[in-house]
C-alpha atoms as a PDB file:
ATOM      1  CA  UNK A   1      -2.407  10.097   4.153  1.00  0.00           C
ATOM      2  CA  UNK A   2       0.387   7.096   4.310  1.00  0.00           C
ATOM      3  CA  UNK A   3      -2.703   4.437   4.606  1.00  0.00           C
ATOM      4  CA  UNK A   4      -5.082   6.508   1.878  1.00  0.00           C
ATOM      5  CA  UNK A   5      -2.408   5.630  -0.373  1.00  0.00           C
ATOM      6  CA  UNK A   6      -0.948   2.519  -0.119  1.00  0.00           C
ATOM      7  CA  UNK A   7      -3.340   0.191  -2.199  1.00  0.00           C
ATOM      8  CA  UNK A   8      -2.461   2.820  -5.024  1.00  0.00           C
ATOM      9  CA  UNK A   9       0.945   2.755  -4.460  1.00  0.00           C
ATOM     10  CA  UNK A  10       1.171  -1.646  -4.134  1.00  0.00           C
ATOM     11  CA  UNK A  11      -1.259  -1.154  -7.369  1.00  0.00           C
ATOM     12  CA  UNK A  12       1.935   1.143  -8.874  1.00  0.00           C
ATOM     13  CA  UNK A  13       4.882  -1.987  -7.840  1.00  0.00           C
ATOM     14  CA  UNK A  14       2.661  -4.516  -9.465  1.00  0.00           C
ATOM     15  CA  UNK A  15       2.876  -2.553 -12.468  1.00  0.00           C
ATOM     16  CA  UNK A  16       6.595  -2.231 -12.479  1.00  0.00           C
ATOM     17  CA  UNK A  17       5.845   1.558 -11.883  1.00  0.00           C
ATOM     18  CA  UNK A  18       7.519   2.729  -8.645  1.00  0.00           C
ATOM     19  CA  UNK A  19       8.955   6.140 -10.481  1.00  0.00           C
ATOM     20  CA  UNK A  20       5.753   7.102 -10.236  1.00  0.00           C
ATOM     21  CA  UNK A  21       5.083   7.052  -6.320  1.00  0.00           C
ATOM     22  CA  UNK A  22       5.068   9.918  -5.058  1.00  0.00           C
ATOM     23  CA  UNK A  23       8.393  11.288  -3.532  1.00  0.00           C
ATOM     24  CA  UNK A  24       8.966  10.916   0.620  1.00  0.00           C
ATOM     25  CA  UNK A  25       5.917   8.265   0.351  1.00  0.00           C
ATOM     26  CA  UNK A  26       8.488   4.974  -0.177  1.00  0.00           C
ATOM     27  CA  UNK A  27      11.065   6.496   3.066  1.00  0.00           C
ATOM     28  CA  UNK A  28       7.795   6.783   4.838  1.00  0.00           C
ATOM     29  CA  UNK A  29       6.835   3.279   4.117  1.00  0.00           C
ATOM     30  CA  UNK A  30       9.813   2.039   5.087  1.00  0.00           C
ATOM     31  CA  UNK A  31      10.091   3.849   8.245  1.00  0.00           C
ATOM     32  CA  UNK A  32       6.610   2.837   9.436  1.00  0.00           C
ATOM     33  CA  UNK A  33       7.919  -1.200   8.825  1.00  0.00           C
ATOM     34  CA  UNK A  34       4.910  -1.711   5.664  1.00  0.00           C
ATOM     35  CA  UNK A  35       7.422  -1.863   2.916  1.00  0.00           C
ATOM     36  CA  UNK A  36      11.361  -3.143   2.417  1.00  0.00           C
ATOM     37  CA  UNK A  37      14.218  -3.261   0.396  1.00  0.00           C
ATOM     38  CA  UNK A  38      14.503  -6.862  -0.513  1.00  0.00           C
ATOM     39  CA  UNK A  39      17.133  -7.492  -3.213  1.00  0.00           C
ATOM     40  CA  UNK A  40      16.787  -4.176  -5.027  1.00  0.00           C
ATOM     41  CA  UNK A  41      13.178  -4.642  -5.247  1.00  0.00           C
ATOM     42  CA  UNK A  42      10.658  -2.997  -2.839  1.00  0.00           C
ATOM     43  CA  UNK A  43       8.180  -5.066  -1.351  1.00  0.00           C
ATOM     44  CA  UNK A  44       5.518  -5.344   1.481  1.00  0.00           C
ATOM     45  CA  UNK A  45       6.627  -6.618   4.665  1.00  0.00           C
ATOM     46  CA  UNK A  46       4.102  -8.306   6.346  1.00  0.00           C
ATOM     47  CA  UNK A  47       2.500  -5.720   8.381  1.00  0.00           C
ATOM     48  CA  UNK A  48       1.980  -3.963   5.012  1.00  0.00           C
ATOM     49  CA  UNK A  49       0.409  -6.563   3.976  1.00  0.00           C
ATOM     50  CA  UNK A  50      -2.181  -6.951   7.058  1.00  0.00           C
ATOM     51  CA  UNK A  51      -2.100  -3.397   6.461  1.00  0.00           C
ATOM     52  CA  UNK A  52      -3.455  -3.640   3.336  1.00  0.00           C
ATOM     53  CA  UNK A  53      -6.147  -6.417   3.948  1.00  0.00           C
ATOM     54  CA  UNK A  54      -7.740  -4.435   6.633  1.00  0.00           C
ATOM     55  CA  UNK A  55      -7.999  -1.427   3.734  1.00  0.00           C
ATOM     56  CA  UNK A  56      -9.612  -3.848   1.364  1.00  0.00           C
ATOM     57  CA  UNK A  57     -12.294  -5.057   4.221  1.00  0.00           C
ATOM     58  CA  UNK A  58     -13.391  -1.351   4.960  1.00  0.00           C
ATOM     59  CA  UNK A  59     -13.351  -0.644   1.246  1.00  0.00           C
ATOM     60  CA  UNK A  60     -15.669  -3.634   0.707  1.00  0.00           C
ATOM     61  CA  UNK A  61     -17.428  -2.567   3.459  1.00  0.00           C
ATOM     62  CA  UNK A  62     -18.198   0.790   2.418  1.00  0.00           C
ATOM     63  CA  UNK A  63     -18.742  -0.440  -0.977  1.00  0.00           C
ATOM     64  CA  UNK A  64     -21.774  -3.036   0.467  1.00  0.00           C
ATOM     65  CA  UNK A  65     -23.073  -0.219   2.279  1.00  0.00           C
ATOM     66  CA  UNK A  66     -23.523   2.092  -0.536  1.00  0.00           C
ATOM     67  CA  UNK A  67     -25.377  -0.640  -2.158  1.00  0.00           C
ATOM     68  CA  UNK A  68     -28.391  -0.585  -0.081  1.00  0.00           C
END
């Protein structure tokens, strides 16, 4: 569930909208070592960020699938 919503919830901190991340999910992102507290600001570490890439590649894999 963590992974389903993490491009959402990266999409949310670019926006400057972390109130609206749902509550537990930032703890559990910390926890699992894909986000930190870096100067009062929360940001991907860099497993969140390989994290992330791999979600993009399936996503545009999926995506080119559906497409033939």
């Amino acid at each position: 569930m963590l992974r389903d919503e993490l491009l959402a919830t990266v999409s949310l901190l670019k926006q400057r909208r972390a109130a609206e991340i749902a509550e537990g999910y930032v703890d559990d992102y910390i926890a699992l070592h894909w986000m930190e507290w870096h100067g009062g600001s929360l940001r991907l570490t860099t497993t969140g960020e390989n994290v992330c890439k791999h979600l993009k590649a399936l996503l545009a894999r999926a995506a080119g699938r559906s497409a033939v």
